[in-house]
N, C-alpha and C. Protein backbone atom coordinates (compact mmCIF):
# COMPACT_ATOMS: atom_id res chain seq x y z
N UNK A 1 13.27 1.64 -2.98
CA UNK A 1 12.90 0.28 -2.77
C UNK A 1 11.42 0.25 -2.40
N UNK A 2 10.53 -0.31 -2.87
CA UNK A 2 9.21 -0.53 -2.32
C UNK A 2 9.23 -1.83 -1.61
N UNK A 3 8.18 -1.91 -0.71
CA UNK A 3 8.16 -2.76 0.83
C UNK A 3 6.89 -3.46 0.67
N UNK A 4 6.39 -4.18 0.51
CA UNK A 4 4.61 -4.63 1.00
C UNK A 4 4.79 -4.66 2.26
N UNK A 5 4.63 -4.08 3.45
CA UNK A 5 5.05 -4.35 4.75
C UNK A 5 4.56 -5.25 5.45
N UNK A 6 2.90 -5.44 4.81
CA UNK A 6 2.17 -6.13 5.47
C UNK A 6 2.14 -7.53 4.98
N UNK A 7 2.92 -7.49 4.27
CA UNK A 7 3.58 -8.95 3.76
C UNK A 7 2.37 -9.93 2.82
N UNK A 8 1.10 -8.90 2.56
CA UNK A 8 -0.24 -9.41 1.80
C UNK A 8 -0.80 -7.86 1.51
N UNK A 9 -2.00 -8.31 1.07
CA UNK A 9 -3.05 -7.42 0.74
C UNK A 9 -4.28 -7.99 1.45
N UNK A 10 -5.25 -6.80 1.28
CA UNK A 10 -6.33 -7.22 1.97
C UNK A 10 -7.81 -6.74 0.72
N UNK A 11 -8.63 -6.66 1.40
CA UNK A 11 -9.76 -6.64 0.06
C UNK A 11 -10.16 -4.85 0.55
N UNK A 12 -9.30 -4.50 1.51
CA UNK A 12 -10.06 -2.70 1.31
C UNK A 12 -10.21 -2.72 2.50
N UNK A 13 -11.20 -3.75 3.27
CA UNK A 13 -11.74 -3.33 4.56
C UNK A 13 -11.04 -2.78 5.62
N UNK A 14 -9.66 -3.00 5.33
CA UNK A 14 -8.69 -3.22 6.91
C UNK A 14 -7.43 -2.92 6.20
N UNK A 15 -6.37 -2.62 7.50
CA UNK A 15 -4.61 -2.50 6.68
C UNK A 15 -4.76 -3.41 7.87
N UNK A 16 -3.76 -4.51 7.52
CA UNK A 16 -3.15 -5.09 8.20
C UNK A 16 -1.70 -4.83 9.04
N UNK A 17 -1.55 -5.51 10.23
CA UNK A 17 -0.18 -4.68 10.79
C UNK A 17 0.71 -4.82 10.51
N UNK A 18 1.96 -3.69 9.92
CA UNK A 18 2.83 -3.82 9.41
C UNK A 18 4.39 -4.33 9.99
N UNK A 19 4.90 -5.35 9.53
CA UNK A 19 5.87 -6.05 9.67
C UNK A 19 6.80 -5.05 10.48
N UNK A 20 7.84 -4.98 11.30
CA UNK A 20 8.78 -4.16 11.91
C UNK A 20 10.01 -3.86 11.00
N UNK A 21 10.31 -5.20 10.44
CA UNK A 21 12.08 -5.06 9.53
C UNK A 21 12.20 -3.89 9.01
N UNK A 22 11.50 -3.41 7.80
CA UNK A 22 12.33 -2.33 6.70
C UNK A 22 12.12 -0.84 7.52
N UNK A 23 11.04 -0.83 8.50
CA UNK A 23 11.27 0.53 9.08
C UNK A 23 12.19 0.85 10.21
N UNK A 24 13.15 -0.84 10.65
CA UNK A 24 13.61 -0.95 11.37
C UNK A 24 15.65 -0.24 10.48
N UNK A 25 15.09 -0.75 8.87
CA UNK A 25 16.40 -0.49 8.30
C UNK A 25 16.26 0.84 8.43
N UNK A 26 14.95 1.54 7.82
CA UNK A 26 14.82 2.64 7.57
C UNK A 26 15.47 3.60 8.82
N UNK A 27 15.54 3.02 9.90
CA UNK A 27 15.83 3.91 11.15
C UNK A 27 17.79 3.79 11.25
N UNK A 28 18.31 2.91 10.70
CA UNK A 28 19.22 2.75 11.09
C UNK A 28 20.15 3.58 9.90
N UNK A 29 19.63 3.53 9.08
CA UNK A 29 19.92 4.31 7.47
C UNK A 29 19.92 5.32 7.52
N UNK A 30 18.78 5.99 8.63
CA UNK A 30 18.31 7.52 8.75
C UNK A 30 17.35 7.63 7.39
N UNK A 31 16.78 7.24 6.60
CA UNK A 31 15.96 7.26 5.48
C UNK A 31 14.30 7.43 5.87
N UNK A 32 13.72 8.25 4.83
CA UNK A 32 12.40 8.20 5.22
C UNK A 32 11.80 7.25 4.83
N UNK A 33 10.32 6.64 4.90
CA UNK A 33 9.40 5.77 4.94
C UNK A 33 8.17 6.58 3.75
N UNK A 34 7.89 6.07 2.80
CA UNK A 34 6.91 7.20 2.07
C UNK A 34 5.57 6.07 2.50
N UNK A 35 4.57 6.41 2.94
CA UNK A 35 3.46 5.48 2.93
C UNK A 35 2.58 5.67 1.63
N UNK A 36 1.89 4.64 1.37
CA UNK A 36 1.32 4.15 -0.08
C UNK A 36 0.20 3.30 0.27
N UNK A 37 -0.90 4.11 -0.27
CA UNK A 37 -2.05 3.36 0.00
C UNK A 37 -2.87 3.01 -1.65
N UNK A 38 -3.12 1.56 -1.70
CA UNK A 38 -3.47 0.79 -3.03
C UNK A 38 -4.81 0.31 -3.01
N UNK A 39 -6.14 0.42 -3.49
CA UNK A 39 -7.14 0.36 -3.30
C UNK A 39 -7.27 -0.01 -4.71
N UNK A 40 -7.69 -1.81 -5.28
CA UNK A 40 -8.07 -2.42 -6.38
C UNK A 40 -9.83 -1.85 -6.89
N UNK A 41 -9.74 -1.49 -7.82
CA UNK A 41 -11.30 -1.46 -8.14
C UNK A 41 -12.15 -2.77 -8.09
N UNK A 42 -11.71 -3.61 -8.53
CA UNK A 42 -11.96 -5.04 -8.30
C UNK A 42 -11.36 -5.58 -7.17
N UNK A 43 -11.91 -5.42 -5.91
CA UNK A 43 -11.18 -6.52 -4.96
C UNK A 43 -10.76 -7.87 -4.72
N UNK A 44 -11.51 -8.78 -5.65
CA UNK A 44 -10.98 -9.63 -6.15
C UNK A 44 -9.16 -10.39 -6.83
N UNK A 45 -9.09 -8.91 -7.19
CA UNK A 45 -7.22 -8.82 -7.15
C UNK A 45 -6.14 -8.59 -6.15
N UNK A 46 -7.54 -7.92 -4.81
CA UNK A 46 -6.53 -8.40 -3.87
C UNK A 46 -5.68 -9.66 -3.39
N UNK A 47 -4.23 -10.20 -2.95
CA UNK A 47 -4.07 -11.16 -2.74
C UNK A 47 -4.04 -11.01 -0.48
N UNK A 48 -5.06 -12.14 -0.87
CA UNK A 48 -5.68 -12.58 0.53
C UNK A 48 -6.02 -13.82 0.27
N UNK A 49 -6.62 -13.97 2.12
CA UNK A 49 -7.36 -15.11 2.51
C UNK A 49 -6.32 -16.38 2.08
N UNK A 50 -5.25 -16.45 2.30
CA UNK A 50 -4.28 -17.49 2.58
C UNK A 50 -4.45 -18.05 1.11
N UNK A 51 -3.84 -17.33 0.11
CA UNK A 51 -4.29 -17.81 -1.02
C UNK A 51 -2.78 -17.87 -1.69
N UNK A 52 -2.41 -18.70 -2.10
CA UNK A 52 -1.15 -19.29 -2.73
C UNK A 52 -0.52 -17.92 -3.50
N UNK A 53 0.94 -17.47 -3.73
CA UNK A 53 0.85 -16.17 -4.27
C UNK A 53 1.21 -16.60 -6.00
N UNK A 54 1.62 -17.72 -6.50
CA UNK A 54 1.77 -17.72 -7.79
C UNK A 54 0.73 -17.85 -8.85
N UNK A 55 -0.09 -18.98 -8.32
CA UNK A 55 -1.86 -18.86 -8.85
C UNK A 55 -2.23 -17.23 -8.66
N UNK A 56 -2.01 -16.78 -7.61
CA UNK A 56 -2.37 -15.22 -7.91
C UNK A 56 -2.11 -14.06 -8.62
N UNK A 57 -0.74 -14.55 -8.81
CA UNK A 57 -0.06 -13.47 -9.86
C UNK A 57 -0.23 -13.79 -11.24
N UNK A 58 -0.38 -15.25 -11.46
CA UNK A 58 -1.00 -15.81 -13.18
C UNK A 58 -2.29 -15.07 -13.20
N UNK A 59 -3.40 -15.00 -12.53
CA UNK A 59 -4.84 -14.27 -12.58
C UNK A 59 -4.62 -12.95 -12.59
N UNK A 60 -3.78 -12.49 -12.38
CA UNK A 60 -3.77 -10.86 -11.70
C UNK A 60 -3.02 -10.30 -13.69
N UNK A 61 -2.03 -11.70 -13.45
CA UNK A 61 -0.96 -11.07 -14.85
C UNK A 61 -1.98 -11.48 -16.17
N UNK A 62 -2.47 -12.13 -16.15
CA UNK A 62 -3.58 -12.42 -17.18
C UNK A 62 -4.50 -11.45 -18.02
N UNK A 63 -4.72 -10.97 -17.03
CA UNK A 63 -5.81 -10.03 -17.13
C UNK A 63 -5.49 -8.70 -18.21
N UNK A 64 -6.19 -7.98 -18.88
CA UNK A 64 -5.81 -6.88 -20.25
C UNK A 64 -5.39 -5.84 -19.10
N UNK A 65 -5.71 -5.35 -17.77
CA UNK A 65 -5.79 -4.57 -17.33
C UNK A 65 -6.30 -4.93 -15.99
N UNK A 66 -5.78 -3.93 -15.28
CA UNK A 66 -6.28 -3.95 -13.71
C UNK A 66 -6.01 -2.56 -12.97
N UNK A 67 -7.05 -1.98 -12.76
CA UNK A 67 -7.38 -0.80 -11.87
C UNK A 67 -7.07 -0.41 -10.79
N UNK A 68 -6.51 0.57 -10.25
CA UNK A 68 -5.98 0.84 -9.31
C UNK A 68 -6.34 1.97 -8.88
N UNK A 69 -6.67 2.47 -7.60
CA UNK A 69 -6.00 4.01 -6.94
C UNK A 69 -5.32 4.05 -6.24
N UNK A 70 -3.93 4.97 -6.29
CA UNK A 70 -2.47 4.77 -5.04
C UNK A 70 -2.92 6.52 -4.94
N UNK A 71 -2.24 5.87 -3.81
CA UNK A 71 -2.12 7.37 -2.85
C UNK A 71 -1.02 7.66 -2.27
N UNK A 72 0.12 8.55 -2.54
CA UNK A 72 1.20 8.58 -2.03
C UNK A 72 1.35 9.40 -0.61
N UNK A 73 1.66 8.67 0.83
CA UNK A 73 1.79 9.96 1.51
C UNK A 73 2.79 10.77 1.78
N UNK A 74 3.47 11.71 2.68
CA UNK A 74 4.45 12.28 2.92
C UNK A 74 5.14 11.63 3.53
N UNK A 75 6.80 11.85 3.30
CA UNK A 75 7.58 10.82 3.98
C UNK A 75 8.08 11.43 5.17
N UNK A 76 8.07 10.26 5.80
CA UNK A 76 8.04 9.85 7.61
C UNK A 76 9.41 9.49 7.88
N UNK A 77 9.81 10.11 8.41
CA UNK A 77 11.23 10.67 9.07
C UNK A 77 11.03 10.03 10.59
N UNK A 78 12.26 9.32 10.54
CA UNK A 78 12.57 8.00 11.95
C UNK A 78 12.48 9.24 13.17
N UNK A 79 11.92 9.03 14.12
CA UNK A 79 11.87 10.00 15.27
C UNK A 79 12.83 9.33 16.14
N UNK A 80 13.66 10.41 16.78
CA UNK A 80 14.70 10.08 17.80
C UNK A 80 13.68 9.21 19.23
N UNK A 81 14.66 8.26 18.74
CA UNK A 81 14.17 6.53 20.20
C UNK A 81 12.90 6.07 19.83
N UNK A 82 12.29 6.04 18.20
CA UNK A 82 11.25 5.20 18.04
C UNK A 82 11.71 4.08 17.57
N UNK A 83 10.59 3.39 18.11
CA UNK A 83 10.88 2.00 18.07
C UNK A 83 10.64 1.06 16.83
N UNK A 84 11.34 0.42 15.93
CA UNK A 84 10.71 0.06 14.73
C UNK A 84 9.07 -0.30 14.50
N UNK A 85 8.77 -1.00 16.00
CA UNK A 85 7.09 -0.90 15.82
C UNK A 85 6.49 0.40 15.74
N UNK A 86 6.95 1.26 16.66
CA UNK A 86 6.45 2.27 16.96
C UNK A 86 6.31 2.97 14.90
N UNK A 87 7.55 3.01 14.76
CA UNK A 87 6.70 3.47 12.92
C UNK A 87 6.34 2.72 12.59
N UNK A 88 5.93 1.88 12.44
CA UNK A 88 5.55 0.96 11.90
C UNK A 88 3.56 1.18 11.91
N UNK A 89 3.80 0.85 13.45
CA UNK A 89 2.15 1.88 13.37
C UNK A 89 1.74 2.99 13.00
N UNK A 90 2.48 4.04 13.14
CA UNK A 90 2.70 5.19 12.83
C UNK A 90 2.29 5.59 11.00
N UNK A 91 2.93 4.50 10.62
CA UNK A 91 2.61 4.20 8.60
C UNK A 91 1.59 3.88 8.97
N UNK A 92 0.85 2.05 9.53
CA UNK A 92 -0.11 1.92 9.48
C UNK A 92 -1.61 3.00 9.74
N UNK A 93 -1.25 3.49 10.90
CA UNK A 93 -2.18 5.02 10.88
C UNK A 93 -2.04 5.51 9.70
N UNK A 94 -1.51 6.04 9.06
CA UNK A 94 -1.60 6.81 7.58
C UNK A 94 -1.91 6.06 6.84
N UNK A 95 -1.68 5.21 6.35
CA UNK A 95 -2.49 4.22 5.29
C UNK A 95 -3.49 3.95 5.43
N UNK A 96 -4.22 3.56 6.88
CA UNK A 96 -5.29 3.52 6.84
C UNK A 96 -5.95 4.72 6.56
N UNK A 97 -5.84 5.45 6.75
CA UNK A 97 -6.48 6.99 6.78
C UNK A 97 -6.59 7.48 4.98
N UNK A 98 -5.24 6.73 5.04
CA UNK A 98 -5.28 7.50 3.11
C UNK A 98 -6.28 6.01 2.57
N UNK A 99 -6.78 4.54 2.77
CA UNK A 99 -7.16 3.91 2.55
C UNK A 99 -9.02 4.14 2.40
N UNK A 100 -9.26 5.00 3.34
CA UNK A 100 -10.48 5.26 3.56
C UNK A 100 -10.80 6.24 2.76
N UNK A 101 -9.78 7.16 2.46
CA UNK A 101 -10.46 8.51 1.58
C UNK A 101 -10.24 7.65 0.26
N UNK A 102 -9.90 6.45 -0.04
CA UNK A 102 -9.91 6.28 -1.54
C UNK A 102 -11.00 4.89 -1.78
N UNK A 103 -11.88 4.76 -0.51
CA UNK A 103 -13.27 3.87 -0.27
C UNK A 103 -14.22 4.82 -1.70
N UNK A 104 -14.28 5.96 -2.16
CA UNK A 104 -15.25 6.31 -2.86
C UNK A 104 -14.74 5.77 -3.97
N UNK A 105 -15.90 5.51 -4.82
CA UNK A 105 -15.50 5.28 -6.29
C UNK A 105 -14.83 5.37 -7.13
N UNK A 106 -13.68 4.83 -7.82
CA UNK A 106 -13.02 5.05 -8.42
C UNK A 106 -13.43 5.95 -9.86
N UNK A 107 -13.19 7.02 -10.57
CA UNK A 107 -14.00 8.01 -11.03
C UNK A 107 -12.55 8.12 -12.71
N UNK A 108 -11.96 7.46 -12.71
CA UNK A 108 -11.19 7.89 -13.34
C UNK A 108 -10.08 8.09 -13.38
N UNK A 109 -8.86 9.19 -14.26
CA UNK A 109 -7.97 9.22 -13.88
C UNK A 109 -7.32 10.78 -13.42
N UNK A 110 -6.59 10.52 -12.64
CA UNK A 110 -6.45 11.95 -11.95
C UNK A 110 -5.08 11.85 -11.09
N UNK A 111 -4.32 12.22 -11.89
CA UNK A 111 -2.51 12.25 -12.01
C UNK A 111 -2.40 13.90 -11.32
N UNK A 112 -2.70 14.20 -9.92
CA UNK A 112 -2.22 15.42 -9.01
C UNK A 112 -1.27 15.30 -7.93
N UNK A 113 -0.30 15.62 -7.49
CA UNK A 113 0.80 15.20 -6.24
C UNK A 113 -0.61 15.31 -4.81
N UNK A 114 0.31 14.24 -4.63
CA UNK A 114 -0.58 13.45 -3.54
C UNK A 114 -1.94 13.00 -3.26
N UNK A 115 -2.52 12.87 -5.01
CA UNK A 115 -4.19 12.62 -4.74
C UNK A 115 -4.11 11.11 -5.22
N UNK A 116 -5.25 10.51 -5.69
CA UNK A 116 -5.22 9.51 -6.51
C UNK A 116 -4.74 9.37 -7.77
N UNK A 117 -4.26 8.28 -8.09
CA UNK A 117 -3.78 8.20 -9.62
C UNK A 117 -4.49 6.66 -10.09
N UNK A 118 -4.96 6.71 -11.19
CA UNK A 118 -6.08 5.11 -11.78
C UNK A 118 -4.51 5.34 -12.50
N UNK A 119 -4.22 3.84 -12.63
CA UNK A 119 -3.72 2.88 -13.46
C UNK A 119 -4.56 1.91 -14.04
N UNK A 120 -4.46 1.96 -15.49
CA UNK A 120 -5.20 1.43 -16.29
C UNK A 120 -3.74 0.01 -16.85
N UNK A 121 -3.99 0.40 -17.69
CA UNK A 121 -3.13 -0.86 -19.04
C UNK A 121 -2.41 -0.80 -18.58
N UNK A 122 -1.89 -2.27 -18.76
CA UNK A 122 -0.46 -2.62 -18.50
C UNK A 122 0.48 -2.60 -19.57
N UNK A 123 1.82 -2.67 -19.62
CA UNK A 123 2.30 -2.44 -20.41
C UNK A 123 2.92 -3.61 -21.44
């Protein structure tokens, strides 16, 4: 299942804080949490700044293509008596962290376990 946790996007600068619910399922499931960090080449495709989400997804879906780097991190295993916030920050720390190493230029494409991957064309 993938999560937006933070219930938006942002333009790069910042992760926003992540919602409590699904790491709250995740704890009760016993399931890990994989964190995923998404960095638009065009920030402009971020959806922010209180911006309606269907107008956003017509601009976003429009488009021939839209650029991406994801970063997958290692999955995060519920720690005995954490608190759904408590992972919750815990992701947010890692995303931000994987958010910043993918601040350099997007350079291409480069399909390695656990580095960046560009998504180009849609399908």
């Amino acid at each position: 299942m993938l999560n937006f946790a933070e219930g938006m996007t942002t333009r790069g600068e910042r992760v926003a804080p992540l919602f409590r619910g699904s790491f709250g399922i995740a704890q009760r499931l016993g399931i890990p949490v994989v964190p995923v960090a998404i960095r638009y080449r065009d920030p402009a495709m971020a959806w922010c700044n209180g911006r309606m989400f269907l107008p956003h997804y017509l601009h976003v879906a429009g488009r021939p293509h839209v650029e991406v780097a994801l970063q997958f991190g290692a999955p995060m295993h519920p720690r005995t008596g954490e608190s759904p916030e408590a992972m919750a920050a815990r992701a947010r720390g890692v995303i931000a962290r994987m958010v910043q190493r993918l601040a350099s230029p997007l350079l291409g494409a480069a399909v390695v376990a656990n580095a960046p991957v560009l998504v180009g064309e849609r399908a």
